[in-house]
Protein backbone atom coordinates (compact mmCIF):
# COMPACT_ATOMS: atom_id res chain seq x y z
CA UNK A 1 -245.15 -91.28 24.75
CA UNK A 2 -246.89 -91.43 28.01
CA UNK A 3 -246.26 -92.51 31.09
CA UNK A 4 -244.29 -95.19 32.50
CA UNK A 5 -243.85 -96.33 36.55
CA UNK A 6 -240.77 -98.16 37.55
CA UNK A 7 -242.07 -99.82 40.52
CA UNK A 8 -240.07 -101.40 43.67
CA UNK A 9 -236.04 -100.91 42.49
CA UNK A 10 -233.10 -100.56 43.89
CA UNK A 11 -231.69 -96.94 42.72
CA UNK A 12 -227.94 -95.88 41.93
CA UNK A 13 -228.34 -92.74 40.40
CA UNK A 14 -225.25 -92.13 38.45
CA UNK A 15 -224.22 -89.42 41.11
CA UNK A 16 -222.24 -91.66 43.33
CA UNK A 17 -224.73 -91.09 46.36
CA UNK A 18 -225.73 -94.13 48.07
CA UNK A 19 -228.32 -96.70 46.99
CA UNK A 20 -232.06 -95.55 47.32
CA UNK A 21 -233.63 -99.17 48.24
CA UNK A 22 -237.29 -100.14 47.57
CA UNK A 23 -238.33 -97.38 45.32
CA UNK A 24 -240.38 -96.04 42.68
CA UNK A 25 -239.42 -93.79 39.25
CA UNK A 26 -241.37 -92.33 37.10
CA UNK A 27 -241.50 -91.32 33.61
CA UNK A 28 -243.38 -89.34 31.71
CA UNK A 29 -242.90 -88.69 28.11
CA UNK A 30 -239.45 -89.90 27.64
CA UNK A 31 -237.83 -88.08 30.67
CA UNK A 32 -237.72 -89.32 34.57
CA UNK A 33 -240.62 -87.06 36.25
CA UNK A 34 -240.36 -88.09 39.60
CA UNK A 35 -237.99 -90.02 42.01
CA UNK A 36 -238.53 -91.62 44.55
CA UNK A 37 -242.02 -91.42 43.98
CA UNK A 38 -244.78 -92.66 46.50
CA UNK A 39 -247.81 -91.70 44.65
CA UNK A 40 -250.26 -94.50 43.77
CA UNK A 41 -250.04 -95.68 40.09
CA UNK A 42 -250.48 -92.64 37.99
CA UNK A 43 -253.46 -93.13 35.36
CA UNK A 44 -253.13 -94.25 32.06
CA UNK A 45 -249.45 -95.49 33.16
CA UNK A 46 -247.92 -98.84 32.10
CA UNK A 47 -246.20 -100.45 34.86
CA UNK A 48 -243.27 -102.09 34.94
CA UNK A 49 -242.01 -104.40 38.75
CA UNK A 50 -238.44 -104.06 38.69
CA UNK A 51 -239.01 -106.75 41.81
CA UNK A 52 -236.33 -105.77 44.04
CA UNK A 53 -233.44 -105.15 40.99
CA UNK A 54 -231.03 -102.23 40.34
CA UNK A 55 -232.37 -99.60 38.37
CA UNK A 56 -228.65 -97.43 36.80
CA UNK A 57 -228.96 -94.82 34.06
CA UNK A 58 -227.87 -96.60 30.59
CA UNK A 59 -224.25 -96.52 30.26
CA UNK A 60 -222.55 -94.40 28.28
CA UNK A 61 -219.63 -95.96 26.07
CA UNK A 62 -217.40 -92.90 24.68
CA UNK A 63 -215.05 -94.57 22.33
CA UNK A 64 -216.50 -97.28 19.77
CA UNK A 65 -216.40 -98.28 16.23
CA UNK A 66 -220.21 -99.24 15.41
CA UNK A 67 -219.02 -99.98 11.67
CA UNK A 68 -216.70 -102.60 11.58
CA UNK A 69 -215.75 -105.45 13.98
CA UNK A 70 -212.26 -107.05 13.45
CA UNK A 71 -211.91 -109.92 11.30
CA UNK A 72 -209.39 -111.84 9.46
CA UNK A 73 -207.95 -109.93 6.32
CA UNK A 74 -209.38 -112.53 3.74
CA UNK A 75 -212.89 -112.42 5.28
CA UNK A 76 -212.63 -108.31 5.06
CA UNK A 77 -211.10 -108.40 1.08
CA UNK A 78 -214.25 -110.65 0.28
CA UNK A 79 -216.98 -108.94 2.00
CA UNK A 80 -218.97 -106.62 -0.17
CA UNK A 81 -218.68 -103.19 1.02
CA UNK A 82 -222.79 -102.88 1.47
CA UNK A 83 -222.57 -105.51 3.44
CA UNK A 84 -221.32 -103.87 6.68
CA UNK A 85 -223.99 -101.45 6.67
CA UNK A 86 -226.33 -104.66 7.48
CA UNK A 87 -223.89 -106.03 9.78
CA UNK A 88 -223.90 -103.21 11.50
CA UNK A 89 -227.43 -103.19 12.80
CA UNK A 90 -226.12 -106.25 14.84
CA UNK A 91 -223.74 -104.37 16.13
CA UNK A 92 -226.32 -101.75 17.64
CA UNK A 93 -228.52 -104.33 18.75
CA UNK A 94 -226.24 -105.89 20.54
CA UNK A 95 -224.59 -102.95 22.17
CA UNK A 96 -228.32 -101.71 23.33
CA UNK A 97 -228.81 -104.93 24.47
CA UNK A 98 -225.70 -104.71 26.45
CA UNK A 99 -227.21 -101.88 28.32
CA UNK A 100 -225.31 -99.35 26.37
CA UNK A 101 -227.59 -96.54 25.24
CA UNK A 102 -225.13 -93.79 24.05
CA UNK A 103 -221.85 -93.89 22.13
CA UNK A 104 -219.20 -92.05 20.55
CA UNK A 105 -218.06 -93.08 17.52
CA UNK A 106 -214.39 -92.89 17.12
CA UNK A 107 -213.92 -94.04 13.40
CA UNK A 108 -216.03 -95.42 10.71
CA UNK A 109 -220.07 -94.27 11.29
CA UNK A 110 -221.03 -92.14 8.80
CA UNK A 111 -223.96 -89.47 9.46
CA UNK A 112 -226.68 -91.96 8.10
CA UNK A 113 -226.04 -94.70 9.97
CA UNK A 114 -226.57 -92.18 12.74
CA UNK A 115 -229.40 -90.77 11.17
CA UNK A 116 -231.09 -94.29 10.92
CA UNK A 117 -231.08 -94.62 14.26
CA UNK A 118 -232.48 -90.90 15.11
CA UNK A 119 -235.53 -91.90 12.86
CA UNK A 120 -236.15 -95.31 14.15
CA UNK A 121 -235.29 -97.57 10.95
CA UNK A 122 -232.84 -99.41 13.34
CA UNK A 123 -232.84 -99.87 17.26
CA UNK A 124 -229.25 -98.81 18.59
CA UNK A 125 -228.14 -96.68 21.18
CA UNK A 126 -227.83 -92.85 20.40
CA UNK A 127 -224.43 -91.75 18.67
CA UNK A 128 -221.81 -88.91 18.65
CA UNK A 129 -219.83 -89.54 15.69
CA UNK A 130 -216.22 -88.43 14.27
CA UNK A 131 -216.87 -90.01 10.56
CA UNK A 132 -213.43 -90.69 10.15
CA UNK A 133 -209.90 -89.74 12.27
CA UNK A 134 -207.19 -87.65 10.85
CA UNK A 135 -204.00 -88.90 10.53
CA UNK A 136 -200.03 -88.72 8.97
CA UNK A 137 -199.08 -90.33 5.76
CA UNK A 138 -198.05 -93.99 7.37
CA UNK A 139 -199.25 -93.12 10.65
CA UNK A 140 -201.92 -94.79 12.63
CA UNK A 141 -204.94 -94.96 10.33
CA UNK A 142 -202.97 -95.02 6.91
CA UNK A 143 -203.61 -99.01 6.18
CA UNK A 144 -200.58 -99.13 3.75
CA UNK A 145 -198.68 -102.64 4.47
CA UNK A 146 -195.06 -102.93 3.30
CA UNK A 147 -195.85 -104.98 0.39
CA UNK A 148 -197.34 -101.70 -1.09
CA UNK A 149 -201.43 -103.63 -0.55
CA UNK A 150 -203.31 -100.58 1.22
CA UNK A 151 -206.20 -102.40 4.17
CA UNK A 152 -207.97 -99.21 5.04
CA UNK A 153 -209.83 -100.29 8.13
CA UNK A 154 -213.03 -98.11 6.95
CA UNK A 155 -212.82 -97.55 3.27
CA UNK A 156 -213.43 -94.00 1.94
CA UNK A 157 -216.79 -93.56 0.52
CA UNK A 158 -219.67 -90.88 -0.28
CA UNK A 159 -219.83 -89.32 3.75
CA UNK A 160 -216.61 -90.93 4.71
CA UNK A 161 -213.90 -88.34 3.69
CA UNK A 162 -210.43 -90.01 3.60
CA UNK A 163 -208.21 -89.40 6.81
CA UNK A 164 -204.72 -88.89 5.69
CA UNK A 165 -203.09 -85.21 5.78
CA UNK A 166 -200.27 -83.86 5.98
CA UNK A 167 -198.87 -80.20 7.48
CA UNK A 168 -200.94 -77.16 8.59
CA UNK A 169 -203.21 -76.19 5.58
CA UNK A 170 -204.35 -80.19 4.82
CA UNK A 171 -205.30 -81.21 8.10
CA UNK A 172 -207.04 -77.34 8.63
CA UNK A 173 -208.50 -78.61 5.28
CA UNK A 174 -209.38 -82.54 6.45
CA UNK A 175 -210.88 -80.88 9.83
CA UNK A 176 -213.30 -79.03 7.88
CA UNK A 177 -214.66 -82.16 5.65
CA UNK A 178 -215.34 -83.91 8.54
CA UNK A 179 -217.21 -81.31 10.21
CA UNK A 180 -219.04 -81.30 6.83
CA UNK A 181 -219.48 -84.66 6.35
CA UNK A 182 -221.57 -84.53 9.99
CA UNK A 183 -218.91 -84.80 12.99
CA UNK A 184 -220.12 -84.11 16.46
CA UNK A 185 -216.11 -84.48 17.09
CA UNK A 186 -213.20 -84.39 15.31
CA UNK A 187 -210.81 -87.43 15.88
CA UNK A 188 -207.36 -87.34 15.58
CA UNK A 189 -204.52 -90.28 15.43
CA UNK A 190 -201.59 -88.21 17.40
CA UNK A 191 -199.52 -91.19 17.86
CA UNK A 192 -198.65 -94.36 17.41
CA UNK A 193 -200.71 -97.55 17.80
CA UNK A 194 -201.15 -101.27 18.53
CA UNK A 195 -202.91 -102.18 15.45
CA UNK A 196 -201.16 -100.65 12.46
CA UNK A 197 -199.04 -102.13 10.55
CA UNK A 198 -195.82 -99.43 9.73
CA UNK A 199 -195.45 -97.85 13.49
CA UNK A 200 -195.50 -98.25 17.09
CA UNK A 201 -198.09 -96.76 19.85
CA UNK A 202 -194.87 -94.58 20.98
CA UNK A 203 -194.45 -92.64 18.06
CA UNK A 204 -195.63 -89.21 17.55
CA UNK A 205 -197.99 -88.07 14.94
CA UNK A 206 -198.62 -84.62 13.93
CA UNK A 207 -196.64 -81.30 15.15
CA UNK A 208 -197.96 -79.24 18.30
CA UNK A 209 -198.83 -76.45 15.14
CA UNK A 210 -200.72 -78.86 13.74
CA UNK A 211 -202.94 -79.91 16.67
CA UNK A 212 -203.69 -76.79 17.51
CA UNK A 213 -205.01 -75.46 14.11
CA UNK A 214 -207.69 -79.17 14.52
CA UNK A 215 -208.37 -77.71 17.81
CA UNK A 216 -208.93 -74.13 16.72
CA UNK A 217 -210.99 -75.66 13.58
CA UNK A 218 -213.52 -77.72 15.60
CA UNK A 219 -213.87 -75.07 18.60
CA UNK A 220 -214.23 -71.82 16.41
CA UNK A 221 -215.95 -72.34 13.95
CA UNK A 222 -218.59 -75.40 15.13
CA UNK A 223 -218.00 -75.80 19.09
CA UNK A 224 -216.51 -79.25 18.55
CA UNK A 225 -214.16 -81.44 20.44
CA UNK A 226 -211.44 -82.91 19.64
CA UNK A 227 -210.58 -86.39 20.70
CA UNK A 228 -206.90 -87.87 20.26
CA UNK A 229 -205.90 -91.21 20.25
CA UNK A 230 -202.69 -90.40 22.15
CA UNK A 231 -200.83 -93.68 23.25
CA UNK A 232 -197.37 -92.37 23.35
CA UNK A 233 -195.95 -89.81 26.05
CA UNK A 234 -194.72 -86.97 24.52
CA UNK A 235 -197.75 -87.44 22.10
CA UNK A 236 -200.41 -86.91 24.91
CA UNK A 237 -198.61 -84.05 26.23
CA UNK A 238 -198.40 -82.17 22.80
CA UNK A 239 -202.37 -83.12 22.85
CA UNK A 240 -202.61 -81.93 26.09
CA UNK A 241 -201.34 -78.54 25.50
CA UNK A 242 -202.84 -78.14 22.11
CA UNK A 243 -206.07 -77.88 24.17
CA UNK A 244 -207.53 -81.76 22.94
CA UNK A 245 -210.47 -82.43 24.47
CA UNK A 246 -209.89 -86.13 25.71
CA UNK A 247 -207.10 -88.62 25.44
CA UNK A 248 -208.14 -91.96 24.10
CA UNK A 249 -206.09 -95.16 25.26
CA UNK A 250 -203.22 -92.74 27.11
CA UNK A 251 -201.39 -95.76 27.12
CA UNK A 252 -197.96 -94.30 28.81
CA UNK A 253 -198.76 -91.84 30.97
CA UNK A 254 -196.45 -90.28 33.76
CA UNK A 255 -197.61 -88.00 37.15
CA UNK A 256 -196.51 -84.63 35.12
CA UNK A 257 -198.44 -84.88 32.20
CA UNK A 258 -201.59 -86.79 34.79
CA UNK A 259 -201.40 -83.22 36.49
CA UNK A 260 -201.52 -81.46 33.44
CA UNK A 261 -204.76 -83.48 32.61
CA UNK A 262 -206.39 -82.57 36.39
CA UNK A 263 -205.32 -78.80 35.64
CA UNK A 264 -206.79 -78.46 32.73
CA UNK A 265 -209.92 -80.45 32.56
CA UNK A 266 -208.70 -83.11 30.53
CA UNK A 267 -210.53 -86.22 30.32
CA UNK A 268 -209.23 -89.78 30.05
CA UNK A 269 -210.91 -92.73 27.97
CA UNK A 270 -209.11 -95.11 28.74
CA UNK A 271 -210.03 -98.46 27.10
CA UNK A 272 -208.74 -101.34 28.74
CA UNK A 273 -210.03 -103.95 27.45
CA UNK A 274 -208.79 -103.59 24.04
CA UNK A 275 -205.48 -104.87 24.52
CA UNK A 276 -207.02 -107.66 26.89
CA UNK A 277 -209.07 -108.58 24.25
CA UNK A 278 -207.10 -108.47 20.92
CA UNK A 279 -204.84 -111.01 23.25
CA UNK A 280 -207.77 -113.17 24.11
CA UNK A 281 -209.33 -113.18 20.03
CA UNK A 282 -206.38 -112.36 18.63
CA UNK A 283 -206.80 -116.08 16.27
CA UNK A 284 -210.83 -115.72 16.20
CA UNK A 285 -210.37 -111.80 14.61
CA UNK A 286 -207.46 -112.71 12.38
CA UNK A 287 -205.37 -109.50 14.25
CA UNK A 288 -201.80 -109.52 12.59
CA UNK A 289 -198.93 -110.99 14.71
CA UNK A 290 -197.74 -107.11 15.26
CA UNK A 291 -200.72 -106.34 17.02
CA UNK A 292 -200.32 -109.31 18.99
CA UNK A 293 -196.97 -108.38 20.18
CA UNK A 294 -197.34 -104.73 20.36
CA UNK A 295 -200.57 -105.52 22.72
CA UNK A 296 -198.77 -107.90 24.99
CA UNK A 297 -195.98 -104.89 25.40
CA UNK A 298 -198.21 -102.41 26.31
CA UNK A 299 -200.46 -103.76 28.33
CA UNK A 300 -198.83 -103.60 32.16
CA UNK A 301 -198.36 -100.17 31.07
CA UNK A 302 -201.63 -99.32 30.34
CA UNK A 303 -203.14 -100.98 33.58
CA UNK A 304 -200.07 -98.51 35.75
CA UNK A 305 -201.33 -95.68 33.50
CA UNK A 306 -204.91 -96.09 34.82
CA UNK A 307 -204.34 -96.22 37.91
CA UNK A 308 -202.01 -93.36 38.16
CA UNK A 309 -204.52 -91.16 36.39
CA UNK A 310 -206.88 -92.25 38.83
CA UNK A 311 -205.34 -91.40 41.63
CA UNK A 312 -203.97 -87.98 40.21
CA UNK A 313 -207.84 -87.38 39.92
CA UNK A 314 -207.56 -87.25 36.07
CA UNK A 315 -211.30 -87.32 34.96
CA UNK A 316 -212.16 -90.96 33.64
CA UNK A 317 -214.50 -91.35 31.54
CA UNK A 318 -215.41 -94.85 30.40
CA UNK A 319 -214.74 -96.09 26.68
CA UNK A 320 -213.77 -99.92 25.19
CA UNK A 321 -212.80 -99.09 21.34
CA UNK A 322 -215.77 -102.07 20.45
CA UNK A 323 -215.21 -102.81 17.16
CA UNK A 324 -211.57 -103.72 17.65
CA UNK A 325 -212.84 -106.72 19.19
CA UNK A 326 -216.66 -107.75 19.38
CA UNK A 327 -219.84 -105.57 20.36
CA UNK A 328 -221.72 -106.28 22.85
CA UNK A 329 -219.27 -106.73 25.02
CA UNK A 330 -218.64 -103.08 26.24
CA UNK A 331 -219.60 -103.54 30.29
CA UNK A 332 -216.32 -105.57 30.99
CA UNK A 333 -214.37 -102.01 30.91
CA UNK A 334 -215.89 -102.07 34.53
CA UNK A 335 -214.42 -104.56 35.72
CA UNK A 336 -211.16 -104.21 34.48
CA UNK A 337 -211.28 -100.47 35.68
CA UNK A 338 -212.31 -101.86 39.44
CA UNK A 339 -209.08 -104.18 38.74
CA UNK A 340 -206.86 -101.41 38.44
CA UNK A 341 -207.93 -100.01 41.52
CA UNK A 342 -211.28 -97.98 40.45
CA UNK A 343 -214.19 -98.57 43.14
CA UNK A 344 -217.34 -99.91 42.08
CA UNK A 345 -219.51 -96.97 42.69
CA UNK A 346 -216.99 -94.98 40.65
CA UNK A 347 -216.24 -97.21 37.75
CA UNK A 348 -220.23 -96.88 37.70
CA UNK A 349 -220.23 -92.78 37.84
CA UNK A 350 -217.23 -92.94 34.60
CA UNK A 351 -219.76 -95.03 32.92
CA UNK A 352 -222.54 -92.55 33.33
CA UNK A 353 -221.99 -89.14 34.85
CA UNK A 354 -218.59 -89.01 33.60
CA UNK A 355 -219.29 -90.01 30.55
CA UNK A 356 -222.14 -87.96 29.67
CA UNK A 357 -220.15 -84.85 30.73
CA UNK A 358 -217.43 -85.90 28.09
CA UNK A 359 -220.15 -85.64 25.13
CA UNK A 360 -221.31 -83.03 26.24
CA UNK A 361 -224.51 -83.65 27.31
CA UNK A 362 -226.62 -81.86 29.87
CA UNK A 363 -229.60 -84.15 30.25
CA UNK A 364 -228.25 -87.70 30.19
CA UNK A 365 -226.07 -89.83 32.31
CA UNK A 366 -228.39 -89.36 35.30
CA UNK A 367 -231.42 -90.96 36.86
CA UNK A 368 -232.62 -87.80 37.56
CA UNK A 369 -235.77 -85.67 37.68
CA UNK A 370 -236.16 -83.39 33.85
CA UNK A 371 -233.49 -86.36 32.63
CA UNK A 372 -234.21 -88.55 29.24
CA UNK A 373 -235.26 -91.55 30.55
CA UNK A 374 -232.19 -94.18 29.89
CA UNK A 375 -232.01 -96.85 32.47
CA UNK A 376 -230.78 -100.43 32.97
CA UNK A 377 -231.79 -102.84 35.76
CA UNK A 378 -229.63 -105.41 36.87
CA UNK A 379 -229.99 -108.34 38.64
CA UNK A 380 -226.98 -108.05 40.70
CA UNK A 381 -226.39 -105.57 42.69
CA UNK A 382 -222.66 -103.74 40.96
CA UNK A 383 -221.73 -102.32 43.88
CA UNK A 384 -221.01 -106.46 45.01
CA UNK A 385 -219.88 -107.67 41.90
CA UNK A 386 -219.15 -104.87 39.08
CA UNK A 387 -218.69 -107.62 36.78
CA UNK A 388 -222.16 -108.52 36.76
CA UNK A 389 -222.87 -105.97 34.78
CA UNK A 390 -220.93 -107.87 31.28
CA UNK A 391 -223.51 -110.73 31.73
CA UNK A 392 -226.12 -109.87 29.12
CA UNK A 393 -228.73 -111.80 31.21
CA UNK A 394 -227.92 -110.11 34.23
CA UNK A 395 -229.48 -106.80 32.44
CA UNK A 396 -232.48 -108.14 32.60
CA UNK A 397 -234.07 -104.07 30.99
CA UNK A 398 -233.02 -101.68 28.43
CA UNK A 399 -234.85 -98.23 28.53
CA UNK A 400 -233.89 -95.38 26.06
CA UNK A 401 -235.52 -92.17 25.54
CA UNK A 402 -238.46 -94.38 28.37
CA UNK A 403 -238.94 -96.63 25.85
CA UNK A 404 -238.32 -100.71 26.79
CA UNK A 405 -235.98 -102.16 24.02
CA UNK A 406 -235.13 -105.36 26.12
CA UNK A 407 -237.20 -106.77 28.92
CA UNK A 408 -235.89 -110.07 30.25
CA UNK A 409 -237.37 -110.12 33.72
């Protein structure tokens, strides 16, 4: 791959250390080599004047949905089901573009689509994926309406085992498809939520038993995580004690179950902005009028719940649920986390550091020396004004893996 010199940059890190001004990074096949390097340009090495910009590692978005982005219900019934595979190499694009280079999947990416992008047959940022999320007959995730039509969000197909299961031996049994069908982590619908049709984000899904046996499936036998989308109290405390990995959304949270979290190691995804913006598209996506009212009563809630996990010192790492509402827009979960009373420089490190630790990695979320090579630059300096960083011309570079996918400088 050779070698690549980052010359004359502005450097936050990922660590939450101060700003390194007017400096130099190196690459060198796909991983940074040197920082704060003074050597003259290496030979053989492109160059690349970041002329006085901030260089951050590429941000790290923990909880998407890279297959699907809302739409109304007439547009989804009419859409052939190949189609979405297309649509969803916009979907990467723009979310690399965005200066997103790693994602979990939360729902809905099958192992090819993350395959495709391992090969190079489409440019997207690298993926953990869950395949699919288990949850209870007309729970959150079962897309059965009243009228008796079923709207499956992500319809079952060849890689995408169904999600639905019920008591201790189906969901052991759904917990091992998905592992087979490719999951780096098993997903799991323990409550309630915003956008389905037949209950409400309070409700509990799943028995403590039953948690425990996904938990005990994923970690003994593969070394997975387990992610919960836990809205609901008493559901995220059930999760908390089965041993889940992270709580997605943690909508109502209270200063027991926060300590709980600190205790045991329990991280936070919080995604703000997908209440914010299911209000502000709510007529552009066609979201049902449920959604729309179930988002406007949760959403103080979820802004107090931040914050209190926050200041509990609940780790935080960032995550939007893109795909709910449109990709590409992943960096405003900054600024609404610097809203609720997140600092710049840490709203960066959740983004990052945080993040990375959450998926597990061990050589990303860093700009750091033996690191793979992801990196932004900005025009703005974040630390000023963290919502610079949802202004797709403010990234003005993309760098995965050291290689330049968007160069607008």
């Amino acid at each position: 791959m050779g070698k690549l010199l980052i010359k004359n940059v502005n450097l936050i890190d990922g660590t939450g250390s101060d700003v390194v001004t007017n400096t130099n990074v190196l690459v060198e096949d796909g991983k940074f080599s040197e920082i704060d390097s003074d050597q003259a340009q290496p030979e053989n090495a492109e160059v690349l004047d970041g002329k006085g910009q901030y260089m951050l590692p590429g941000m790290i978005d923990a909880h998407v949905h890279m297959m699907t982005e809302f739409k109304p219900l007439e547009q989804r019934l009419t859409t052939p089901f190949s189609y979405n595979f297309y649509a969803a190499t916009e979907y990467l694009n723009r979310t690399l573009n965005a200066g997103v280079t790693s994602v979990r999947d939360a729902l809905g990416s099958d192992l090819g689509l993350k395959k495709a992008i391992d090969d190079g047959l489409v440019a997207g940022p690298r993926m953990q994926i869950s395949v699919n999320a288990l949850t209870i007959t007309g729970g959150h995730g079962d897309g059965y309406n009243y009228s008796g039509v079923v709207t499956d969000l992500i319809q079952a197909h060849p890689g995408m085992p169904h999600g639905v299961c019920d008591g201790v031996e189906e969901v052991r049994k759904k917990t091992r498809e998905m592992l087979r069908a490719g999951a780096d982590v098993i997903k799991v619908h323990a409550t309630g939520g915003v956008s389905s049709p037949t209950d409400h984000p309070k409700f509990t899904q799943f028995s403590l038993e039953e948690l425990k046996v996904i938990v005990e499936e994923a970690r003994f036998r593969n070394g997975v995580k387990v992610m919960a989308h836990a809205q609901g109290l008493e559901g995220i405390r059930q999760c908390v004690e089965a041993g889940i990995h992270s709580i997605e959304h943690g909508i109502f949270l209270d200063d027991e179950v926060c300590g709980q979290m600190k205790d045991q190691g329990t991280y936070l995804v919080p995604t703000l902005l997908a209440p914010v913006s299911v209000l502000e598209f709510s007529k552009e996506l066609g979201m049902p009028q449920t959604a729309v009212d179930k988002s406007k009563e949760v959403l103080e809630y979820h802004k107090e719940s931040f914050t209190r996990a926050y200041k509990a010192g609940v780790k935080i790492a960032m995550g939007t649920d893109a795909g709910v509402f449109k990709h590409g827009t992943n960096l405003r979960e900054l600024e609404l986390m610097v809203e609720c009373g997140m600092t710049p420089m840490d709203a960066i490190v959740a983004s990052t550091k945080t993040s990375a630790e959450c998926l597990g990695y061990t050589d990303i979320g860093l700009v750091k020396e033996g690191y793979v090579a992801d990196f932004i630059l900005s025009r703005e300096n974040p630390l000023e004004n963290i919502g610079a960083l949802k202004d797709h011309d403010n990234i003005q570079v993309v760098a995965k893996d050291g290689v330049i996918h968007k160069n607008i400088i």
